[in-house]
Structures are given as structure tokens and as C-alpha cells.
N, C-alpha and C. Protein backbone atom coordinates (compact mmCIF):
# COMPACT_ATOMS: atom_id res chain seq x y z
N UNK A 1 146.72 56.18 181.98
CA UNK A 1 148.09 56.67 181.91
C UNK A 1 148.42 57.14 180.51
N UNK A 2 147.75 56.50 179.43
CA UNK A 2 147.84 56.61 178.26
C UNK A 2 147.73 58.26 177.73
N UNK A 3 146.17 58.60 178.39
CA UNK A 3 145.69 59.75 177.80
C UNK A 3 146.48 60.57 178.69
N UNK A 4 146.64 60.67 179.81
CA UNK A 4 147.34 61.45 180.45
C UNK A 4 148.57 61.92 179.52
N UNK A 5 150.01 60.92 179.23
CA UNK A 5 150.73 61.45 178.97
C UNK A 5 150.34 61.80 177.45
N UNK A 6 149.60 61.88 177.08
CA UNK A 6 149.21 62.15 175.65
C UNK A 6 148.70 63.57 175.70
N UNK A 7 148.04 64.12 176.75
CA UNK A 7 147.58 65.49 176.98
C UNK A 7 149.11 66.34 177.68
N UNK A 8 150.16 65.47 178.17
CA UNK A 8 151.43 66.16 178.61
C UNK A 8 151.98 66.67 177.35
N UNK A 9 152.11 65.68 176.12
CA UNK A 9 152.74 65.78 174.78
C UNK A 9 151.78 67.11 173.95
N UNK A 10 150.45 67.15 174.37
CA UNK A 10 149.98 67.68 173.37
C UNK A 10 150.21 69.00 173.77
N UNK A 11 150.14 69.17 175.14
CA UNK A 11 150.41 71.17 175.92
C UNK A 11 151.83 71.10 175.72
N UNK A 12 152.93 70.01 175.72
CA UNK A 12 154.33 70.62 175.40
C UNK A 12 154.36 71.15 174.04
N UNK A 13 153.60 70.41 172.96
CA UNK A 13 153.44 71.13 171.74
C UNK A 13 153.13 72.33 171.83
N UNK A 14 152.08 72.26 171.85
CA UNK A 14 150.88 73.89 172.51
C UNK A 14 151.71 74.92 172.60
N UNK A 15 152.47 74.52 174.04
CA UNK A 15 153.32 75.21 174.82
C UNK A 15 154.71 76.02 173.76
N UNK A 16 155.06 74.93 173.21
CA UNK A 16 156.43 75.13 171.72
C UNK A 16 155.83 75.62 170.66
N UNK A 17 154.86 75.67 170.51
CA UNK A 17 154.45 76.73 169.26
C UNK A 17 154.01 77.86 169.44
N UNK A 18 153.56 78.30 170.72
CA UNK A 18 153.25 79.53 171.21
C UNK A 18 154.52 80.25 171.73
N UNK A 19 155.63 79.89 171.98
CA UNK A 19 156.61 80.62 172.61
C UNK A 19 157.45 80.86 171.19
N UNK A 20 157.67 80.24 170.40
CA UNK A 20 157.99 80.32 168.88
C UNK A 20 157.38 81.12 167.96
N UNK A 21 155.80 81.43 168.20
CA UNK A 21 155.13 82.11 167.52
C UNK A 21 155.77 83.73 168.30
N UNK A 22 155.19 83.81 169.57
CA UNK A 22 155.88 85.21 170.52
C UNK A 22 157.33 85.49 170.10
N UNK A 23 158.59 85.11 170.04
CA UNK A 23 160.00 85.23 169.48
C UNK A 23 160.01 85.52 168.06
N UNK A 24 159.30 84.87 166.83
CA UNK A 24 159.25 85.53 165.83
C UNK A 24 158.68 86.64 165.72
N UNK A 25 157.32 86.83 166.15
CA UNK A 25 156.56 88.13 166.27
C UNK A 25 157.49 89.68 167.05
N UNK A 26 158.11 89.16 168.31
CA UNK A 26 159.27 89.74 168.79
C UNK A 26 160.29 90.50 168.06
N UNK A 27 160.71 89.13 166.87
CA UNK A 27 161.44 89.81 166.36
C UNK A 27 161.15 90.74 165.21
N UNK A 28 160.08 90.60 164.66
CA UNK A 28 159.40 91.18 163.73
C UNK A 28 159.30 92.29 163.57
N UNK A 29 158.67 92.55 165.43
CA UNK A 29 158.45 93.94 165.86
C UNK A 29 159.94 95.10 166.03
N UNK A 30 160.81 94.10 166.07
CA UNK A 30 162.07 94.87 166.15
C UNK A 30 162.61 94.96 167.62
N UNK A 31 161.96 93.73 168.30
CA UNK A 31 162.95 93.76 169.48
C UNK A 31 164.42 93.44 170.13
N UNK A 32 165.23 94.67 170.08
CA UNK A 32 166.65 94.53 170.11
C UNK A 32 167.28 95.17 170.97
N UNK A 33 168.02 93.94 171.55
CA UNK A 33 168.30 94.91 172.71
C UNK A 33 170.06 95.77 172.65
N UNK A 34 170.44 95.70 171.70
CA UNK A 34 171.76 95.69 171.42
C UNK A 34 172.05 97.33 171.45
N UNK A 35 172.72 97.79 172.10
CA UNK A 35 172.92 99.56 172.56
C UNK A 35 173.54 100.65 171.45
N UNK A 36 172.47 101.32 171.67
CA UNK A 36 172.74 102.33 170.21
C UNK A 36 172.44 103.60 170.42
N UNK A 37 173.41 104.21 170.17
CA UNK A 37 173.19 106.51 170.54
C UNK A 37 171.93 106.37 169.92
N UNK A 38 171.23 107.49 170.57
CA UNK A 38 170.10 107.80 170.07
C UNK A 38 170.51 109.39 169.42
N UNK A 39 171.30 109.89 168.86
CA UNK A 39 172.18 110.95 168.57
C UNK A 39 171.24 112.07 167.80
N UNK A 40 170.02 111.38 167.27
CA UNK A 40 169.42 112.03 166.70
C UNK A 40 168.03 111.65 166.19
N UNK A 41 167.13 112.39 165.90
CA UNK A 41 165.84 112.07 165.13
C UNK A 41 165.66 112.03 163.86
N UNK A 42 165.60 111.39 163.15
CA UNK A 42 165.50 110.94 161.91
C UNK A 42 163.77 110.94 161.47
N UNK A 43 163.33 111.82 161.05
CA UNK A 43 161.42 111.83 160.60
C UNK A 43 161.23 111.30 159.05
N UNK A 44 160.94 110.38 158.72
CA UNK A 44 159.92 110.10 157.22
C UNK A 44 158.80 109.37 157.31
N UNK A 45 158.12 110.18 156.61
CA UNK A 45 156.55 109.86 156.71
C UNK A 45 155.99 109.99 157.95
N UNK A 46 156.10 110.65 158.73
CA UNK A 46 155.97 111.10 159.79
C UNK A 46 156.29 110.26 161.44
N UNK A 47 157.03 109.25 161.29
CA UNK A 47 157.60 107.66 161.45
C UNK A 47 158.61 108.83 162.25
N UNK A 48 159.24 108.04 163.59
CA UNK A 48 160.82 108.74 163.97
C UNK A 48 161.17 107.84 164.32
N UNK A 49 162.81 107.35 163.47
CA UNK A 49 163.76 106.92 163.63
C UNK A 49 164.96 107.12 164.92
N UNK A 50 165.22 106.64 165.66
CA UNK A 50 166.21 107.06 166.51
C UNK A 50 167.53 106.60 166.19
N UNK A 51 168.16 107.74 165.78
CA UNK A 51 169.34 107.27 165.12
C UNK A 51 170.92 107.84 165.62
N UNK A 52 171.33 106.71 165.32
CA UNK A 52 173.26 106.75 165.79
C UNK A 52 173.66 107.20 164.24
N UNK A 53 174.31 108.45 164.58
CA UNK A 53 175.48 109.40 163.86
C UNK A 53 176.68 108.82 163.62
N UNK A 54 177.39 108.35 162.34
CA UNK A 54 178.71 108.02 163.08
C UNK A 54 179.30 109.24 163.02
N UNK A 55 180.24 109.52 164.19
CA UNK A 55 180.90 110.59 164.42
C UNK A 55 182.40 110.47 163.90
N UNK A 56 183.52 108.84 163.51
CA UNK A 56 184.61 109.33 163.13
C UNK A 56 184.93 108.66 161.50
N UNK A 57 185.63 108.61 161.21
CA UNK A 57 186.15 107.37 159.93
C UNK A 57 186.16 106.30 160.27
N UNK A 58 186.65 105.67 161.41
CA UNK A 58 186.55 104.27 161.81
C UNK A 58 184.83 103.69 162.22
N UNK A 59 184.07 104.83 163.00
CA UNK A 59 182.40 104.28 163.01
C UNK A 59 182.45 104.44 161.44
N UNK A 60 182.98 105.05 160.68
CA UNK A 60 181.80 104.99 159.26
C UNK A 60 182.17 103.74 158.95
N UNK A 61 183.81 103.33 158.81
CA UNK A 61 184.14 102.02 157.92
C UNK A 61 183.40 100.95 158.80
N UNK A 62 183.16 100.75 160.14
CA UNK A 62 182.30 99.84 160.70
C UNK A 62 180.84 99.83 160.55
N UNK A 63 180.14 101.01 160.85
CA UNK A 63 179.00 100.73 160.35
C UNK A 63 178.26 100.27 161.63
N UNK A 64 177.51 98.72 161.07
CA UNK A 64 176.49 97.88 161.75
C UNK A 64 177.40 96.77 162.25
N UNK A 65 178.52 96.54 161.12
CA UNK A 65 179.16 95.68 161.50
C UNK A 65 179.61 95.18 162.80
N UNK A 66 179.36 93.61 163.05
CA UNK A 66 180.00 93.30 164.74
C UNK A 66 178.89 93.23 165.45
N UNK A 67 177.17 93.95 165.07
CA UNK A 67 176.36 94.26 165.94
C UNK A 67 175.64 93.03 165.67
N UNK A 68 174.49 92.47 166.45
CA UNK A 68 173.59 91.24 166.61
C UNK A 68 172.54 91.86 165.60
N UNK A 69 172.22 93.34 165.91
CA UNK A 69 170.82 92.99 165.64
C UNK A 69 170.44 94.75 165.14
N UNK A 70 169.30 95.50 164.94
CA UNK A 70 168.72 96.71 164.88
C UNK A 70 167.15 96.72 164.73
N UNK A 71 166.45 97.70 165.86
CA UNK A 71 165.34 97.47 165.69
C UNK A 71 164.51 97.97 164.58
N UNK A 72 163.51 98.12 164.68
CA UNK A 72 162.48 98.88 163.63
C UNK A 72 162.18 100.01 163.63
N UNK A 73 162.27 101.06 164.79
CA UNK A 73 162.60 102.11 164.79
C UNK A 73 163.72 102.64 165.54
N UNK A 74 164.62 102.04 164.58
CA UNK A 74 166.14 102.50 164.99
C UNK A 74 166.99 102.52 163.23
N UNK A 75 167.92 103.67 163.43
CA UNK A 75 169.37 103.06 162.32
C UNK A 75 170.24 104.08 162.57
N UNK A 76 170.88 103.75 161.34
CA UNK A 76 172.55 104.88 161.73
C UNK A 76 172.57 105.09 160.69
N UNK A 77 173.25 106.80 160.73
CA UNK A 77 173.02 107.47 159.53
C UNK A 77 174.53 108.26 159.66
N UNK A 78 175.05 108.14 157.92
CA UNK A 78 176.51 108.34 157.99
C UNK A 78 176.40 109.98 156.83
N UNK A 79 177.33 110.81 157.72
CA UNK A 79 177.38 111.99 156.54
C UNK A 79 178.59 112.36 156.39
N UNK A 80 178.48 112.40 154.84
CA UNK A 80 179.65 112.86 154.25
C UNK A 80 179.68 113.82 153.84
N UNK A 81 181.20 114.72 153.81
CA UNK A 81 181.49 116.28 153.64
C UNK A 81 181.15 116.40 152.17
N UNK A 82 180.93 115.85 151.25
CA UNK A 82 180.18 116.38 149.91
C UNK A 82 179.73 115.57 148.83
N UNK A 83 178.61 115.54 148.30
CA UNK A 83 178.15 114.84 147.54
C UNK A 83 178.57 113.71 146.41
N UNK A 84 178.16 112.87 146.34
CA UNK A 84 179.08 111.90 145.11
C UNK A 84 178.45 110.54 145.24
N UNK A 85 178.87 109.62 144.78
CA UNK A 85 178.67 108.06 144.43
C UNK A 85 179.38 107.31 145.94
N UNK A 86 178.09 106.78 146.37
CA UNK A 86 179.08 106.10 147.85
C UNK A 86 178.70 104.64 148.43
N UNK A 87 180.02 103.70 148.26
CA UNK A 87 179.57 102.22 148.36
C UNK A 87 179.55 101.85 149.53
N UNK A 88 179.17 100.96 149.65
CA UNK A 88 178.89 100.28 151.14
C UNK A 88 178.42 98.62 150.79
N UNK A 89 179.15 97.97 151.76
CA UNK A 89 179.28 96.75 151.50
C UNK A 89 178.52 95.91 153.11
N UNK A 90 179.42 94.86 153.23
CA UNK A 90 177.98 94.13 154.50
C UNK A 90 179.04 93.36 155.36
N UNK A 91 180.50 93.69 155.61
CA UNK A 91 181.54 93.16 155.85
C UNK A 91 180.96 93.38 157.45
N UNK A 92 181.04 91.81 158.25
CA UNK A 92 181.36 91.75 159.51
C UNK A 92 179.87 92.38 159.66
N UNK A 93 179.07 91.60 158.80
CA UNK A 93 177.26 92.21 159.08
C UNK A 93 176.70 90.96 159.55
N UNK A 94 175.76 91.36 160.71
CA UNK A 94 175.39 89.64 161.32
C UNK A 94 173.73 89.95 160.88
N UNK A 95 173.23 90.65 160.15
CA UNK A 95 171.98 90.23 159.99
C UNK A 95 171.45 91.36 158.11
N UNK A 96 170.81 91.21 157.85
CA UNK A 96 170.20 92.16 156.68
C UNK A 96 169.74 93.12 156.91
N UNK A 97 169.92 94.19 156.33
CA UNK A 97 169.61 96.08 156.28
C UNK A 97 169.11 96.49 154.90
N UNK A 98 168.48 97.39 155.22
CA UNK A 98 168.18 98.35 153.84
C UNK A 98 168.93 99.64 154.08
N UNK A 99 169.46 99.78 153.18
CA UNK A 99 170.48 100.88 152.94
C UNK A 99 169.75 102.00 151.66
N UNK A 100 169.80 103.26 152.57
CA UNK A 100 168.70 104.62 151.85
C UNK A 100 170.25 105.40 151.25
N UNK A 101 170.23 105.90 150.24
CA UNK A 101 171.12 107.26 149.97
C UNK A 101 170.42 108.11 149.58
N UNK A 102 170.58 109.54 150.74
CA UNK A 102 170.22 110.38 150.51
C UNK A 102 170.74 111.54 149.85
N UNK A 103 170.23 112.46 149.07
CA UNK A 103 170.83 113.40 148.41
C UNK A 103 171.01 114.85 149.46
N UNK A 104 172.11 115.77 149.11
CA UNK A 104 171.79 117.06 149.51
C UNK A 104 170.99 117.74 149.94
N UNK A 105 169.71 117.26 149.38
CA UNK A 105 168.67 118.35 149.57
C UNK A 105 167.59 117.41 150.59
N UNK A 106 168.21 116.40 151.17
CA UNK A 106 167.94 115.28 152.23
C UNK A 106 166.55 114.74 151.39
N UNK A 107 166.80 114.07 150.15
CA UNK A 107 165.69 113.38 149.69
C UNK A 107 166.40 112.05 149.29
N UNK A 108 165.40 111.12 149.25
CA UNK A 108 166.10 109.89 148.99
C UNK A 108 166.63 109.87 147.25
N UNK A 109 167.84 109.70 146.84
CA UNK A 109 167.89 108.92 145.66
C UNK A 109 168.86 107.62 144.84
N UNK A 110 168.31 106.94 146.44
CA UNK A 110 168.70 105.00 145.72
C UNK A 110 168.39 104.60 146.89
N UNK A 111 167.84 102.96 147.17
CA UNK A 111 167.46 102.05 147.93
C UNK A 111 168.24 101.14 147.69
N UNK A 112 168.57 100.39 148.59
CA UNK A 112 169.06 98.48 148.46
C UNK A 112 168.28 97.86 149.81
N UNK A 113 167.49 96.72 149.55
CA UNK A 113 166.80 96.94 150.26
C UNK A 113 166.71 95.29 150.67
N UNK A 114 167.00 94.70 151.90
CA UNK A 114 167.37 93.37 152.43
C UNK A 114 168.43 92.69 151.71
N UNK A 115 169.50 93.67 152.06
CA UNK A 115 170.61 93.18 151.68
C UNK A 115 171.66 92.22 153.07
N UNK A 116 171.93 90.99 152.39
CA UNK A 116 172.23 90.05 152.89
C UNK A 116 174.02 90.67 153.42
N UNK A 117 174.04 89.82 154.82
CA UNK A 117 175.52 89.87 155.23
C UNK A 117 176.43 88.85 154.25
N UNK A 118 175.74 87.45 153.63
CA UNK A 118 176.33 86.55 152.70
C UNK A 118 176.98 87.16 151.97
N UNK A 119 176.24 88.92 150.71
CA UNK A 119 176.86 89.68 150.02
C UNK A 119 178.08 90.26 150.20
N UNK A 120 178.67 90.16 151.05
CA UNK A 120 179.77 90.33 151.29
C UNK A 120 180.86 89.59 150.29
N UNK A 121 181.65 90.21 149.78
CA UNK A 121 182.81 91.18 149.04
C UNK A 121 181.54 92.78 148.46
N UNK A 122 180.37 92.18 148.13
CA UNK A 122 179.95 92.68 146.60
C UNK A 122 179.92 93.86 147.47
N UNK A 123 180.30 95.06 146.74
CA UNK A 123 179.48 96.27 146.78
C UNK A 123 178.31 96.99 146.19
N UNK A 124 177.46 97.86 147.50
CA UNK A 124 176.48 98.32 146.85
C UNK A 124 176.43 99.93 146.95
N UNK A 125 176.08 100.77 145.89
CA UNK A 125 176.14 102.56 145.81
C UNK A 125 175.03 102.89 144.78
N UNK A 126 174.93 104.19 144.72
CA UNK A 126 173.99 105.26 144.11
C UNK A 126 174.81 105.12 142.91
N UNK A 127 173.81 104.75 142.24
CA UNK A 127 174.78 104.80 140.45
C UNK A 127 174.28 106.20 139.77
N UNK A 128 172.95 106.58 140.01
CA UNK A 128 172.43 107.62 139.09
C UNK A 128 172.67 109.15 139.44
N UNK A 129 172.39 109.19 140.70
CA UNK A 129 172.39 110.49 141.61
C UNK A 129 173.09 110.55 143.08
N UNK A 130 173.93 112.02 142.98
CA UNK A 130 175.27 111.77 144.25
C UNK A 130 173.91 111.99 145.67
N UNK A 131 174.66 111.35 146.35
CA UNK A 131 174.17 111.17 147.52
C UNK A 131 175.26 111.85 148.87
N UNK A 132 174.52 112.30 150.00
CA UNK A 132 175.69 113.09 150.57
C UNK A 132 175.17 112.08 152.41
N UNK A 133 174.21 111.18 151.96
CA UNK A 133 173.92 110.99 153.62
C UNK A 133 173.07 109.43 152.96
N UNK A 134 173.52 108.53 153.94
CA UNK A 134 173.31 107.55 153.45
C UNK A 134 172.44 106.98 155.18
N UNK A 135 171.29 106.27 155.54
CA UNK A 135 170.79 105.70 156.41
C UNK A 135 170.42 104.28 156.34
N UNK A 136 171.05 103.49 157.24
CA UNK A 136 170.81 102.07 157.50
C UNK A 136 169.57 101.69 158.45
N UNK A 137 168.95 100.80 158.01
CA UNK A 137 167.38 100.60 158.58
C UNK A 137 167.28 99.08 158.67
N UNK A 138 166.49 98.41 159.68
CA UNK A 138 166.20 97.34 159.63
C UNK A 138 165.81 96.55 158.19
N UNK A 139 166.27 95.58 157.73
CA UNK A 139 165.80 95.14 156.87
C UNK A 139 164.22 95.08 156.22
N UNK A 140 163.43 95.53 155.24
CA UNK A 140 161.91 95.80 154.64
C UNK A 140 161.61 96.93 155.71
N UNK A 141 162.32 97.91 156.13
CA UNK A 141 161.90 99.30 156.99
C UNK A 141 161.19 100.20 155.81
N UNK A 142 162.41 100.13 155.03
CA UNK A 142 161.88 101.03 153.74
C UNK A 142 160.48 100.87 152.90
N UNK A 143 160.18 99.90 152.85
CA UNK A 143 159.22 99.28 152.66
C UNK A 143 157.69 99.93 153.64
N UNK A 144 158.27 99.08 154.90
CA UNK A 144 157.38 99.58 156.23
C UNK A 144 157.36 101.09 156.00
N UNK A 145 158.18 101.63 155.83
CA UNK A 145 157.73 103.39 156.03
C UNK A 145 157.19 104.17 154.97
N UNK A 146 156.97 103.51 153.81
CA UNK A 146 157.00 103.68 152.71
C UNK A 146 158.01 104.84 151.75
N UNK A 147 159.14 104.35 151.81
CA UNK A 147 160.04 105.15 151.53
C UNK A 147 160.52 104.58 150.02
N UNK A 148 160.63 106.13 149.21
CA UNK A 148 160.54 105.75 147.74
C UNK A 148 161.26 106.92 147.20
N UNK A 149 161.81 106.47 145.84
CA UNK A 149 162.69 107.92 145.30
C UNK A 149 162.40 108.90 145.88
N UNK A 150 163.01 109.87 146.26
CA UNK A 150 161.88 111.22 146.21
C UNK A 150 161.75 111.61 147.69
N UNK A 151 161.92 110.62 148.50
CA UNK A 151 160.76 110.48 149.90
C UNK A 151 161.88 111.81 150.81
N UNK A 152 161.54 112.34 151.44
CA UNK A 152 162.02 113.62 152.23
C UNK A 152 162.34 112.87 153.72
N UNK A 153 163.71 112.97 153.88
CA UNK A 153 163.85 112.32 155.28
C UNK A 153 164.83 113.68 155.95
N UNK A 154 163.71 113.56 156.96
CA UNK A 154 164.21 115.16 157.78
C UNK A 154 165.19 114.99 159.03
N UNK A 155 166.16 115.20 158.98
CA UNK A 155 167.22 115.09 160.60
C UNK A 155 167.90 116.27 160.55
């Protein structure tokens, strides 16, 4: 009886570290099921993004905000009518993003990159170079895609 329930304990282990290992890996991969326009294609590095547009002032001031989750090849990409310095903060953010600003000429120039919902008051923007299109990505995406000053993101 001994070994018996001792081989029950050892497959419930078994059993709890393998379904734990699958859910992190899950999430890793970017599985999310949380509903998002696919409004557009977003290409860097030859990678496609499926991405939600915000279309008014109220999607821009919201954002991600309110949402659970974003996968790995997914984000939302906000454009503004003309170039300049543009902050963005993590208000009503339930998980971490990397935030791209892109310039005019749709090249990247500034990263923030696993930025925490905790950060919230702080703001984060392009200090050096105006940016006219800014894209939100799963947290270390930028990373994953290898996206770097410079990097050409085509939509």
C-alpha cells in the first residue's frame, strides 16, 4: 500500500510539472486569446505582425490598457498627424510591452523595452528623434525580431 500510494504522489508530481512546464511554454509562445483587429500588416525583418490601428483619440489614450494579455505576433500601432516627441505611459496595463517609436520615414528611432504596468505614473517618449508612429509589442518582441535603431518597419 505503501509503494502504491507513493507511485500516486510521484505521477501527481510528474503530472504538475508537466502541465506547468506546457502553460509557461504557452505563454512564451504568445498564446492569447484576447480579441484584436487584425487592421493591418506590420513587416520587420521579414516577421508579420498583425496589428490593431487605433482609429480614434479615445483607442489612442487607451491603448493596451484593460486588456489581459498580447501575443507574439500581434500589437497596435498608433499614428499621429505629425512628427514630434510622444509619451506613453502603462496606465490600466495588466501585463509588460515594448514600446517602438517610429520615425516618418517608418524607421525605428527609440525602444522601451519590458516596460512594467507597476511604472505607472512614470512616463516614457523619444527624447532624441520625433517620431510620427509608435508600435506596442509583446514584451522582449523587440528583442525576438531583432529590432534596433534604424530597423525599417513596413505597414
Amino acid at each position: 500500500a505503501v509503494m502504491k500510494n507513493l507511485r500516486l504522489v510521484i505521477s501527481t508530481i510528474v503530472l504538475t510539472a508537466a502541465s506547468l512546464i506546457i502553460a509557461s511554454s504557452q505563454q512564451g509562445t504568445g498564446a492569447c486569446l484576447a480579441k484584436y483587429r487584425n487592421d493591418t500588416q506590420v513587416k520587420i525583418n521579414s516577421q508579420l505582425i498583425k496589428t490593431e490601428v487605433t482609429q480614434t483619440k479615445q483607442e489612442r489614450q487607451t491603448g493596451l490598457g484593460g486588456r489581459g494579455c498580447i501575443a507574439a505576433d500581434q500589437g497596435m500601432l498608433f499614428e499621429f498627424e505629425k512628427p514630434g516627441r510622444i509619451s506613453f505611459w502603462m496606465k490600466d496595463m495588466r501585463f509588460p510591452i515594448d514600446i517602438v517609436w517610429i520615425g516618418p520615414d517608418q524607421k525605428v528611432v527609440h525602444m522601451e523595452t519590458n516596460v512594467q504596468p507597476e511604472s505607472y505614473p512614470k512616463t516614457y517618449a523619444n527624447e532624441k528623434k520625433p517620431a510620427q508612429y509608435v508600435l506596442e509589442l509583446q514584451a522582449s518582441q523587440t528583442e525576438a525580431l531583432g529590432i534596433r535603431s534604424g530597423t525599417p518597419v513596413n505597414f
